[in-house]
PDB file of N, CA and C in Angstrom:
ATOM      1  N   UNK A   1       0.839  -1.184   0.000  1.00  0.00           N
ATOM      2  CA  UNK A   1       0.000   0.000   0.000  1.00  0.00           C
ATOM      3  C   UNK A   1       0.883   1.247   0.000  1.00  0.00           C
ATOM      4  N   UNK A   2       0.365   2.186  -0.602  1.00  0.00           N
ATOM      5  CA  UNK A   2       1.112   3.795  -0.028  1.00  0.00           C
ATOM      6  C   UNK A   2       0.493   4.502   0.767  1.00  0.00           C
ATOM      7  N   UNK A   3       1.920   5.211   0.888  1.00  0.00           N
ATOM      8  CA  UNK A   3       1.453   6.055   2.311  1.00  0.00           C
ATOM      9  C   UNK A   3       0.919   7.414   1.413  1.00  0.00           C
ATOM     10  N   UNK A   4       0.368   8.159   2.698  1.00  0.00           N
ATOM     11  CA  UNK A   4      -0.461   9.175   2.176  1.00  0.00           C
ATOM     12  C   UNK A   4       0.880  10.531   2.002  1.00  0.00           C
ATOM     13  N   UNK A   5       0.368  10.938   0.687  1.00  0.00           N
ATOM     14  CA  UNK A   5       1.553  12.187   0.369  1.00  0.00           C
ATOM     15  C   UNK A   5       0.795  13.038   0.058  1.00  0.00           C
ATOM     16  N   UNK A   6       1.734  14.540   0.283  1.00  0.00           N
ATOM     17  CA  UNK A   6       0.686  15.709   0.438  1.00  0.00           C
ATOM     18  C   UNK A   6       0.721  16.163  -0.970  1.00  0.00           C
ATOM     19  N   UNK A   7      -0.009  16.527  -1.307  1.00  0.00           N
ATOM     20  CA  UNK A   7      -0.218  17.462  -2.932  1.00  0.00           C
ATOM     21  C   UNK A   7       0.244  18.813  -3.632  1.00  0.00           C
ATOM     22  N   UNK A   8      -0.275  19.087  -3.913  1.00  0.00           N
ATOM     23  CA  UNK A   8       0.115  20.783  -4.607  1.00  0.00           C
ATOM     24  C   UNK A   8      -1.024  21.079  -4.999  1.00  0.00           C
ATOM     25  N   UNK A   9      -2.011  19.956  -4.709  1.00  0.00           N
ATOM     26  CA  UNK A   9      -3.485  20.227  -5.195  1.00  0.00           C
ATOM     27  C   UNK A   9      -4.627  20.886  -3.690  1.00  0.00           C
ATOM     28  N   UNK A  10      -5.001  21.734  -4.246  1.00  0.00           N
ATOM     29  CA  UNK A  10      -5.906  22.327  -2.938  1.00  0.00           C
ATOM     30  C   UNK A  10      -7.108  23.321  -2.970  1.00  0.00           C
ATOM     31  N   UNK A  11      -7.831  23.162  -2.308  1.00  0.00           N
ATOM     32  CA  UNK A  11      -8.944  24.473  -2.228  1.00  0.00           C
ATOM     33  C   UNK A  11      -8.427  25.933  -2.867  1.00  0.00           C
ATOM     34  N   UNK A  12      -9.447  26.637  -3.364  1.00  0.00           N
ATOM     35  CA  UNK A  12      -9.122  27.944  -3.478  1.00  0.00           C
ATOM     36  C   UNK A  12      -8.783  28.731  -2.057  1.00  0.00           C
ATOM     37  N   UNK A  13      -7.687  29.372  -2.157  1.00  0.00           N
ATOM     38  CA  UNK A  13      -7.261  30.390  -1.029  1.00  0.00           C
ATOM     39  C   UNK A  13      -6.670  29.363   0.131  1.00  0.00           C
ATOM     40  N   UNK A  14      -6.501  28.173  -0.098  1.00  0.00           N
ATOM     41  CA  UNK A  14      -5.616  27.136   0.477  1.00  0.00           C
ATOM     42  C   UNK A  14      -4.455  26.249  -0.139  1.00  0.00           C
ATOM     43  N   UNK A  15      -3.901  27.898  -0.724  1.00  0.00           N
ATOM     44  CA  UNK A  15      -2.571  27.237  -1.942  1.00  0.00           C
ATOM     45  C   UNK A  15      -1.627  26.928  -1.042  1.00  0.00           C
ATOM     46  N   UNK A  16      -0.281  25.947  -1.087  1.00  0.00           N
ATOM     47  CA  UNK A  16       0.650  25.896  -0.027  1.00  0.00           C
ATOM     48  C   UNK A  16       1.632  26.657  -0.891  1.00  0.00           C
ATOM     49  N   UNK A  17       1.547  27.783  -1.618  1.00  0.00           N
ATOM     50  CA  UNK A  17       2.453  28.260  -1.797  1.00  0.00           C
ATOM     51  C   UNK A  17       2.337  29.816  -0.969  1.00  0.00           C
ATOM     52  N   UNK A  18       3.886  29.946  -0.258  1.00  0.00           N
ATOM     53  CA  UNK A  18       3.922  31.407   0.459  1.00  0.00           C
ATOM     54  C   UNK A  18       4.177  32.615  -0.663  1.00  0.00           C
ATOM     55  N   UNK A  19       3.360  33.388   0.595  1.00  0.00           N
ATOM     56  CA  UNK A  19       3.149  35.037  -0.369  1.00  0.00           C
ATOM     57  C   UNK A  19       4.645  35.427   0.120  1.00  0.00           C
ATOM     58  N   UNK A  20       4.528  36.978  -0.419  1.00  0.00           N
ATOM     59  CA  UNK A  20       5.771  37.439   0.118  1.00  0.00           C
ATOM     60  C   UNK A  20       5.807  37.608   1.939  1.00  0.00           C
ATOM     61  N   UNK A  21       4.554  38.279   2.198  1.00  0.00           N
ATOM     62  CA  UNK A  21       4.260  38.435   3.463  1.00  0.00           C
ATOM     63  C   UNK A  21       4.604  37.368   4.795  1.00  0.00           C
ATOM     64  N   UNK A  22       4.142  35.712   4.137  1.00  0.00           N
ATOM     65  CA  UNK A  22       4.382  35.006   4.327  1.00  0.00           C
ATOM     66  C   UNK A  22       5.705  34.507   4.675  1.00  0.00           C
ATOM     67  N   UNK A  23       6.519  34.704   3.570  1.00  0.00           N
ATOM     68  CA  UNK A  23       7.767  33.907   3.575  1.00  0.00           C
ATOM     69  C   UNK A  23       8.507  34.694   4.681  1.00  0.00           C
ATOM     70  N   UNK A  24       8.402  36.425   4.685  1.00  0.00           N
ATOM     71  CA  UNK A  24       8.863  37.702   5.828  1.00  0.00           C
ATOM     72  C   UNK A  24       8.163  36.653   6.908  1.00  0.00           C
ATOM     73  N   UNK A  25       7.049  36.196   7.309  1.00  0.00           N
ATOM     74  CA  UNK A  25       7.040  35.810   8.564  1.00  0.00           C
ATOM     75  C   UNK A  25       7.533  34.341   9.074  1.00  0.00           C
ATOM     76  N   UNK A  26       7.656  33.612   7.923  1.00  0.00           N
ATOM     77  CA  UNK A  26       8.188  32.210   8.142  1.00  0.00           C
ATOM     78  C   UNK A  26       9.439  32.481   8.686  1.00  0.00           C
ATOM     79  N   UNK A  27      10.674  33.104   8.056  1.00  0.00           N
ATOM     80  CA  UNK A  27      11.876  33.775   8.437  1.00  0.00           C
ATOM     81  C   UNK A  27      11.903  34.082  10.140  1.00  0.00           C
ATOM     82  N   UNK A  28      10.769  34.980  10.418  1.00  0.00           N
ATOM     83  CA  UNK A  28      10.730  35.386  11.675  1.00  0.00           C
ATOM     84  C   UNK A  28      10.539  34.314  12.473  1.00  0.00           C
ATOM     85  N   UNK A  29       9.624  33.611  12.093  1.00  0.00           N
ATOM     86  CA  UNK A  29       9.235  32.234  13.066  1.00  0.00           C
ATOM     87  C   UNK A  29      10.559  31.776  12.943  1.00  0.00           C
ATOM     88  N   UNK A  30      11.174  31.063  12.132  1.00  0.00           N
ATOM     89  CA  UNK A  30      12.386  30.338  12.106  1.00  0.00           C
ATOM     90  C   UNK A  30      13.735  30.786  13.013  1.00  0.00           C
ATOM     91  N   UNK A  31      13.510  32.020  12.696  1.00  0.00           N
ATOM     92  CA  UNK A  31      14.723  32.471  13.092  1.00  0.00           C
ATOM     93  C   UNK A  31      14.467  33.348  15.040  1.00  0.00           C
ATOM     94  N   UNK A  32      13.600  33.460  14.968  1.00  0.00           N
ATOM     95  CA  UNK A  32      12.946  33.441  17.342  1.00  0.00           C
ATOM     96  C   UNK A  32      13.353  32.572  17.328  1.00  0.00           C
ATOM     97  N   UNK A  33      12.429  31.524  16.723  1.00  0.00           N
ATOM     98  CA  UNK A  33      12.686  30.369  17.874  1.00  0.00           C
ATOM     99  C   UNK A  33      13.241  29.277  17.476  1.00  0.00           C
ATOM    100  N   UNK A  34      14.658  29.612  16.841  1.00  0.00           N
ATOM    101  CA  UNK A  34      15.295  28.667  16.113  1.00  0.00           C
ATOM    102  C   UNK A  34      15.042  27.329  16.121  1.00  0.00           C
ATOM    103  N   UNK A  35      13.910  27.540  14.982  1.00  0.00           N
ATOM    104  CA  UNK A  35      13.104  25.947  14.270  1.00  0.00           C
ATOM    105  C   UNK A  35      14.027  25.697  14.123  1.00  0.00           C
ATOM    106  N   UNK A  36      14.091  23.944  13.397  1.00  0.00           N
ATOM    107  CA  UNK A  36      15.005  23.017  12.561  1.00  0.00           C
ATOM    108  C   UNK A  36      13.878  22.540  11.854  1.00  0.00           C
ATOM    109  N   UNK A  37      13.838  23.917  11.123  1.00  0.00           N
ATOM    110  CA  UNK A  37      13.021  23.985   9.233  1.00  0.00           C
ATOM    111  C   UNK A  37      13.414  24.812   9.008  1.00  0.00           C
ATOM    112  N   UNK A  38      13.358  24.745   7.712  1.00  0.00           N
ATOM    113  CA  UNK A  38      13.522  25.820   6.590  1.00  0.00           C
ATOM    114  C   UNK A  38      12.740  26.294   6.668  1.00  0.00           C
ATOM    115  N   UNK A  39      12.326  28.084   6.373  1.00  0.00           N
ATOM    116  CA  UNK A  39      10.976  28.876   6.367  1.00  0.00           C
ATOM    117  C   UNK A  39      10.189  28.497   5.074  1.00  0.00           C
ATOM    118  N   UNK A  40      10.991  27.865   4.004  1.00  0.00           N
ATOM    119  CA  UNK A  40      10.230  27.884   2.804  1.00  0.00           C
ATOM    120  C   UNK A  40       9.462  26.423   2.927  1.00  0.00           C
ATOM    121  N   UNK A  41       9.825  25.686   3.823  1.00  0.00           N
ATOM    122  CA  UNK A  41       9.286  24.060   3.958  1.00  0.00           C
ATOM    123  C   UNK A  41       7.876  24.303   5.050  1.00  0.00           C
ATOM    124  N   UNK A  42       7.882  25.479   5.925  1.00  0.00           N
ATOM    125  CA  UNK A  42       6.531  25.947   6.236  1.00  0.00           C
ATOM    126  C   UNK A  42       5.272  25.993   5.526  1.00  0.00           C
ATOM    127  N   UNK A  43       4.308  24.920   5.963  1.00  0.00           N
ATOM    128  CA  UNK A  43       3.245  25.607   4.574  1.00  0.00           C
ATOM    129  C   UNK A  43       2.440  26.109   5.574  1.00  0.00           C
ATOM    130  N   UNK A  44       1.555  27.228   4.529  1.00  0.00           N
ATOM    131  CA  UNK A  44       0.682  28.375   5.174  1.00  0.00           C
ATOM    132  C   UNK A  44      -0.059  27.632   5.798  1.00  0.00           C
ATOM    133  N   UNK A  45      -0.817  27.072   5.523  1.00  0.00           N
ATOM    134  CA  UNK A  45      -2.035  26.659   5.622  1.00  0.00           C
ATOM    135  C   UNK A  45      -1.792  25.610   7.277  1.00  0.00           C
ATOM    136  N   UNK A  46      -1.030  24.956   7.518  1.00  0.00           N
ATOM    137  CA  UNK A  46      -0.878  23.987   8.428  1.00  0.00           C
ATOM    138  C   UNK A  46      -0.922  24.660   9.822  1.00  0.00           C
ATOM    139  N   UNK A  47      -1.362  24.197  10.655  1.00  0.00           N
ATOM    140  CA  UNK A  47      -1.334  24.725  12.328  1.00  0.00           C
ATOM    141  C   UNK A  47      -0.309  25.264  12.876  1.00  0.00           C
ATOM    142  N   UNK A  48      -0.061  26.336  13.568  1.00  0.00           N
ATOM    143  CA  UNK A  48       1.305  26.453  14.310  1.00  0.00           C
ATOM    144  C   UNK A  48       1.788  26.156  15.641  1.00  0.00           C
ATOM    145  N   UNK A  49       0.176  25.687  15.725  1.00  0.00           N
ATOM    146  CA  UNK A  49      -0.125  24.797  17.399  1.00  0.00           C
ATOM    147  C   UNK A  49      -0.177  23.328  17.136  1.00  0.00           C
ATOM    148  N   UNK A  50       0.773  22.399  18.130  1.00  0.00           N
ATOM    149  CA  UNK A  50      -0.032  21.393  17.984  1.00  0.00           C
ATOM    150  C   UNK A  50       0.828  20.308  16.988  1.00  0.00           C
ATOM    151  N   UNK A  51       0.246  19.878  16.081  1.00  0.00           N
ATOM    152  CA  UNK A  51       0.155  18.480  15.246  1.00  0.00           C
ATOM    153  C   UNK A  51       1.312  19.479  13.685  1.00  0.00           C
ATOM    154  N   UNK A  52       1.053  20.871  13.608  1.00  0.00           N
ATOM    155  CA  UNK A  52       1.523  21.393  12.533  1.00  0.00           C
ATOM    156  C   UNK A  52       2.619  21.894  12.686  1.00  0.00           C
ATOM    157  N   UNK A  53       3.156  22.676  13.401  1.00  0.00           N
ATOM    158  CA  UNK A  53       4.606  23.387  13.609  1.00  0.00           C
ATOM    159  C   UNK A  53       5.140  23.103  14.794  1.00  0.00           C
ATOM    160  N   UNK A  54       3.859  22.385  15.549  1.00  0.00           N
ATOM    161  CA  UNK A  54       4.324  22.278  16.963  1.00  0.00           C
ATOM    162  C   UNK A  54       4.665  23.501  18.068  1.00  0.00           C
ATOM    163  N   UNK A  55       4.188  24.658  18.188  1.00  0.00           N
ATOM    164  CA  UNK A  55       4.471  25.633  18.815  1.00  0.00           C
ATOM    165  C   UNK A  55       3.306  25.708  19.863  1.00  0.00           C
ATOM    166  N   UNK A  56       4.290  26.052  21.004  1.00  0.00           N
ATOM    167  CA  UNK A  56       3.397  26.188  22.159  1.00  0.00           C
ATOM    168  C   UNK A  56       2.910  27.895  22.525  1.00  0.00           C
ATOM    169  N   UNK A  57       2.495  27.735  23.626  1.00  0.00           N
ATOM    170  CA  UNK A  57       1.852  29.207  24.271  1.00  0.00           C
ATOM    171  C   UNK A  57       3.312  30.281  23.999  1.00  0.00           C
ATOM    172  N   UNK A  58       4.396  29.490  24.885  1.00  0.00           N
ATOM    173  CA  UNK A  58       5.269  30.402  24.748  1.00  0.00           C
ATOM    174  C   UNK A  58       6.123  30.893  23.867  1.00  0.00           C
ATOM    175  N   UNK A  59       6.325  30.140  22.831  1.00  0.00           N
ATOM    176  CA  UNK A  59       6.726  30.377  21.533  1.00  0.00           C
ATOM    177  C   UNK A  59       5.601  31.434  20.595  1.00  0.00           C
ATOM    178  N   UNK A  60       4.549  31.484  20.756  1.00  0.00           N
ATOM    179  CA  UNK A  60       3.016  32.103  20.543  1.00  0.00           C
ATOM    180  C   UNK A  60       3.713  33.519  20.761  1.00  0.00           C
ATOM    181  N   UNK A  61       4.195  33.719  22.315  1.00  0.00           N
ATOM    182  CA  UNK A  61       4.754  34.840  22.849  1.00  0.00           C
ATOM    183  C   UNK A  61       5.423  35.443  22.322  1.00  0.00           C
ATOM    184  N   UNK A  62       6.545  34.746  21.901  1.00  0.00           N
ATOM    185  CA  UNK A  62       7.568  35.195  21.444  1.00  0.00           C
ATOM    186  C   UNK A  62       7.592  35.631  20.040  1.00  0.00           C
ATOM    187  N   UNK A  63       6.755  34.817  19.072  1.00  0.00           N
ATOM    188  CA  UNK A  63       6.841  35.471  17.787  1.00  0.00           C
ATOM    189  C   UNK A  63       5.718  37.089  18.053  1.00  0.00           C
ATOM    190  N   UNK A  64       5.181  36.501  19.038  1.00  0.00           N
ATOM    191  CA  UNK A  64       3.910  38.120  19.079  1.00  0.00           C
ATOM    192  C   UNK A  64       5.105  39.064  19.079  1.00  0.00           C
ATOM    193  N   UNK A  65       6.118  39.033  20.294  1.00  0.00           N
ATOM    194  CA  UNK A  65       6.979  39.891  20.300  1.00  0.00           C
ATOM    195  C   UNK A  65       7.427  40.472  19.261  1.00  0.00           C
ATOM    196  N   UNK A  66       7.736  39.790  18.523  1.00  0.00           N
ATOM    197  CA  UNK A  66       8.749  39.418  17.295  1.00  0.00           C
ATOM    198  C   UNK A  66       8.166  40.461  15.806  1.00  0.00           C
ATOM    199  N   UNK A  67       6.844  40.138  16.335  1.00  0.00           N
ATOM    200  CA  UNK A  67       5.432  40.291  14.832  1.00  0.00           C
ATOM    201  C   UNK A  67       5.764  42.294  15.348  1.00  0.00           C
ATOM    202  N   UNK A  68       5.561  42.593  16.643  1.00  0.00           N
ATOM    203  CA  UNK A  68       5.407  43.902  17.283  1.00  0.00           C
ATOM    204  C   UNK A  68       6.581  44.637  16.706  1.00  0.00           C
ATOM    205  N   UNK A  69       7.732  44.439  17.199  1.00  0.00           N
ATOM    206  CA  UNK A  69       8.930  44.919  16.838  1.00  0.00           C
ATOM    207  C   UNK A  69       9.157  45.620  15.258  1.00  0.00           C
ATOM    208  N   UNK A  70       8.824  44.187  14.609  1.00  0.00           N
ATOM    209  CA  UNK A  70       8.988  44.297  13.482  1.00  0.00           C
ATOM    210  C   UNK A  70       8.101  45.234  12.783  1.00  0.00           C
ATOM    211  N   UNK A  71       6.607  44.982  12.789  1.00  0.00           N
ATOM    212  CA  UNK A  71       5.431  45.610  12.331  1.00  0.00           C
ATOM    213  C   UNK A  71       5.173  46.779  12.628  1.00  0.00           C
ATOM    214  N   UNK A  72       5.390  47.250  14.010  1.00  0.00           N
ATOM    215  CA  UNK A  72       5.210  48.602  14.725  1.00  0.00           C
ATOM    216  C   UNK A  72       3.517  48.789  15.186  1.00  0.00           C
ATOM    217  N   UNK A  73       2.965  47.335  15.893  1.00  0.00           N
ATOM    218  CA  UNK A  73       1.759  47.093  16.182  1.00  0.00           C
ATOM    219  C   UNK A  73       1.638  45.743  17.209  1.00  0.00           C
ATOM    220  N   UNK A  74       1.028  45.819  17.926  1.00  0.00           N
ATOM    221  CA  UNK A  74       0.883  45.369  19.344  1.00  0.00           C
ATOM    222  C   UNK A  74      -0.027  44.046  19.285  1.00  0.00           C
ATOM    223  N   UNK A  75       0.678  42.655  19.182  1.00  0.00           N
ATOM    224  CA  UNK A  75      -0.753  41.679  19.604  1.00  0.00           C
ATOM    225  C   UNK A  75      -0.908  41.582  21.072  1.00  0.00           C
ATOM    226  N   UNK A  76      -1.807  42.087  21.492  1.00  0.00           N
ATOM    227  CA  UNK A  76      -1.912  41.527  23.009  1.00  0.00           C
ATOM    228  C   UNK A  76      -2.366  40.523  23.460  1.00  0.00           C
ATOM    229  N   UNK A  77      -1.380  39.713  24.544  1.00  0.00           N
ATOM    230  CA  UNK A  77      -2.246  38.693  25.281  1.00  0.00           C
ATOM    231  C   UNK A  77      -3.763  37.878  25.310  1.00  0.00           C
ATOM    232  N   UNK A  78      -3.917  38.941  25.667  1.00  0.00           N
ATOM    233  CA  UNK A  78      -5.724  39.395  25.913  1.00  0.00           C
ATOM    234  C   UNK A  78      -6.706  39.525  24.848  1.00  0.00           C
ATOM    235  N   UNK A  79      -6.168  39.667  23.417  1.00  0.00           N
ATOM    236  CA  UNK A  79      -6.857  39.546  22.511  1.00  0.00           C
ATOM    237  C   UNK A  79      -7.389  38.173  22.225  1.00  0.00           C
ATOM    238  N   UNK A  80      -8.710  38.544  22.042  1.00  0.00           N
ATOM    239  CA  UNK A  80      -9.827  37.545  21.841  1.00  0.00           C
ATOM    240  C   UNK A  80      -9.680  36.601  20.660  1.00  0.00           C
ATOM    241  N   UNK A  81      -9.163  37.212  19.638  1.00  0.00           N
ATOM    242  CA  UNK A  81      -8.906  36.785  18.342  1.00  0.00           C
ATOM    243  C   UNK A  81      -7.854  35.732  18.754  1.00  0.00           C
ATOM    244  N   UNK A  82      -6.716  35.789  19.244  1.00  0.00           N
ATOM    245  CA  UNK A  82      -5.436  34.892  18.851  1.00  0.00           C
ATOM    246  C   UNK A  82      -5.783  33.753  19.093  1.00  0.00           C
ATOM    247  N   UNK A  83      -6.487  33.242  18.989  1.00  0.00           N
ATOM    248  CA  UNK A  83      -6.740  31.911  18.402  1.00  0.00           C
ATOM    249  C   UNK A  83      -6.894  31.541  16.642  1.00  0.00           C
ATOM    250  N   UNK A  84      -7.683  33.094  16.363  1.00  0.00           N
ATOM    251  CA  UNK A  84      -7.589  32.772  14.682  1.00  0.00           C
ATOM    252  C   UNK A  84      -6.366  33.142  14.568  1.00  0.00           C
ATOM    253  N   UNK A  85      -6.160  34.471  15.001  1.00  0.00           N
ATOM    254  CA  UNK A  85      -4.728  34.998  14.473  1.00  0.00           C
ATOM    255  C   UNK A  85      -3.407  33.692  14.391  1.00  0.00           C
ATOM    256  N   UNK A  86      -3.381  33.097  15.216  1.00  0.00           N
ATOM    257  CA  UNK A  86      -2.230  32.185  14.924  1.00  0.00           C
ATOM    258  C   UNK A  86      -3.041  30.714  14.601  1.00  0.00           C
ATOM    259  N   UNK A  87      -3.953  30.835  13.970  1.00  0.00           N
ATOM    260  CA  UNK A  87      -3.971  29.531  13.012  1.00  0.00           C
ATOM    261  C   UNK A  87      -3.151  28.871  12.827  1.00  0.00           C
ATOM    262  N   UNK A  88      -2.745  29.573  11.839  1.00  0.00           N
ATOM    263  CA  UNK A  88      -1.352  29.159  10.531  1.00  0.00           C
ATOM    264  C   UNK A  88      -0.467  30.241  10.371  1.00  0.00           C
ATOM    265  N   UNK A  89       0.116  29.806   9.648  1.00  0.00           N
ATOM    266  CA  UNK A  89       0.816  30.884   8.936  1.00  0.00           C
ATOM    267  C   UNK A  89       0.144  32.325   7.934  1.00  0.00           C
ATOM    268  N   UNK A  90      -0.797  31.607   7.612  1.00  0.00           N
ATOM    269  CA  UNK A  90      -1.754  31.920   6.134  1.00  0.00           C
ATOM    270  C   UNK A  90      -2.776  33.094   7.137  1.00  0.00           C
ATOM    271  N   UNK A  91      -2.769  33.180   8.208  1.00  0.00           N
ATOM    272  CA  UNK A  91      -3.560  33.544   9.606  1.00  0.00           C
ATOM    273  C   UNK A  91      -2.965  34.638  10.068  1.00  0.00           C
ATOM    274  N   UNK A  92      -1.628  34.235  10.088  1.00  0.00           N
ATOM    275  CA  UNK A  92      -1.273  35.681  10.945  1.00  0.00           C
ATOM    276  C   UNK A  92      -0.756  36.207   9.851  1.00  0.00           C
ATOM    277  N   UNK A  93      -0.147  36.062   8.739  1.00  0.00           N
ATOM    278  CA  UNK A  93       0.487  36.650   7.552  1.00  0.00           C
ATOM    279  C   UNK A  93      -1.344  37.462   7.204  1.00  0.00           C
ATOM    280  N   UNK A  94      -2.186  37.301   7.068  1.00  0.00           N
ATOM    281  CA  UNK A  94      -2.983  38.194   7.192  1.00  0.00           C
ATOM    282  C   UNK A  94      -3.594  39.369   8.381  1.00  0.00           C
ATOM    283  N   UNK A  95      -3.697  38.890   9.377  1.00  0.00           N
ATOM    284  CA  UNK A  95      -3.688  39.681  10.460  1.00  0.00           C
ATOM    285  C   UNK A  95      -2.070  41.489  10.370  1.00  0.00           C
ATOM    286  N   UNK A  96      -1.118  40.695  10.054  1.00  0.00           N
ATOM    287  CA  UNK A  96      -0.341  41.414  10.023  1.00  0.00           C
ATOM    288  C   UNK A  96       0.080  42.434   8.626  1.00  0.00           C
ATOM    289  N   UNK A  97      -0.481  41.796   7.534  1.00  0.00           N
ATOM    290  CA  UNK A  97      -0.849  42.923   6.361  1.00  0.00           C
ATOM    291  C   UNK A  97      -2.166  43.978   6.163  1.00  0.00           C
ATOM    292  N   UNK A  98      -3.196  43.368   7.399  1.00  0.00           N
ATOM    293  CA  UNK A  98      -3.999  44.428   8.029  1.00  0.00           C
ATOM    294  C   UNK A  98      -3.813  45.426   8.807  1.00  0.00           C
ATOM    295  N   UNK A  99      -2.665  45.240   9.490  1.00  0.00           N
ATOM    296  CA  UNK A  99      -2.672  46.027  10.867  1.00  0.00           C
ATOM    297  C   UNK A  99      -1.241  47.017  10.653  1.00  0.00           C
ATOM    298  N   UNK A 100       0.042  46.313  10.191  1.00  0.00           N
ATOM    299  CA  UNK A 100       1.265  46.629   9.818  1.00  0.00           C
ATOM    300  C   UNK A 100       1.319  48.647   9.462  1.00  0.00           C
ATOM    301  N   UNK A 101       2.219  48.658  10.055  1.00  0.00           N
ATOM    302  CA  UNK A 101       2.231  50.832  10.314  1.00  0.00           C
ATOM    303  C   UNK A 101       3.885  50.179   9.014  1.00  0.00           C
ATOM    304  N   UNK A 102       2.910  51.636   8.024  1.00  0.00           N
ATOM    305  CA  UNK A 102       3.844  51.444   6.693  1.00  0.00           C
ATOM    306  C   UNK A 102       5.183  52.307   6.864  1.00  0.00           C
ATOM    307  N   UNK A 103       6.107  51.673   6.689  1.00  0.00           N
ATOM    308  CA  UNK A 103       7.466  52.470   6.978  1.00  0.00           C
ATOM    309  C   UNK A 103       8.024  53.341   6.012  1.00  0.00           C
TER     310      UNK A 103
END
């Protein structure tokens, strides 16, 4: 039998290919919390909690930090949202082309 392999085939607006926005935040993830991945082997779409990237609360923290610095905009704690916001990748790479103070 074969094992199950992932595709290139997918829903609309569930491409695994990264935007630019994207790939700027894969980098960031990779490079906080020095993954052992490549940012480009990140796909958007996959969890960053859990079963998909494996990132916990405090790693959560740390890229918020990370997202702030960089962006010049504040996720707080306390926001109700960060549960969507860190979906995926595909999740906060939108959250942060909404909110982002243009330099």
């Amino acid at each position: 039998m074969s094992s199950t392999v992932q595709t290139n085939s997918s829903a609309v607006g569930d491409s695994p290919e990264q935007s630019p926005i994207e790939k700027e935040l894969a980098v960031l993830l990779v490079n906080a919390l020095n993954l052992e991945i490549a940012p480009e082997d990140i796909v958007p779409t996959d969890p960053l909690y859990g079963e998909g990237l494996g990132l916990d609360s405090i790693d959560i923290l740390e890229v918020a930090l990370e997202v702030s610095r960089r962006y010049g905009f504040q996720l707080r704690s306390d926001d109700e949202r960060n549960q969507q916001i860190f979906q995926s990748l595909r999740t906060l790479a939108t959250h942060v082309a909404q909110h982002r103070v243009a330099t």
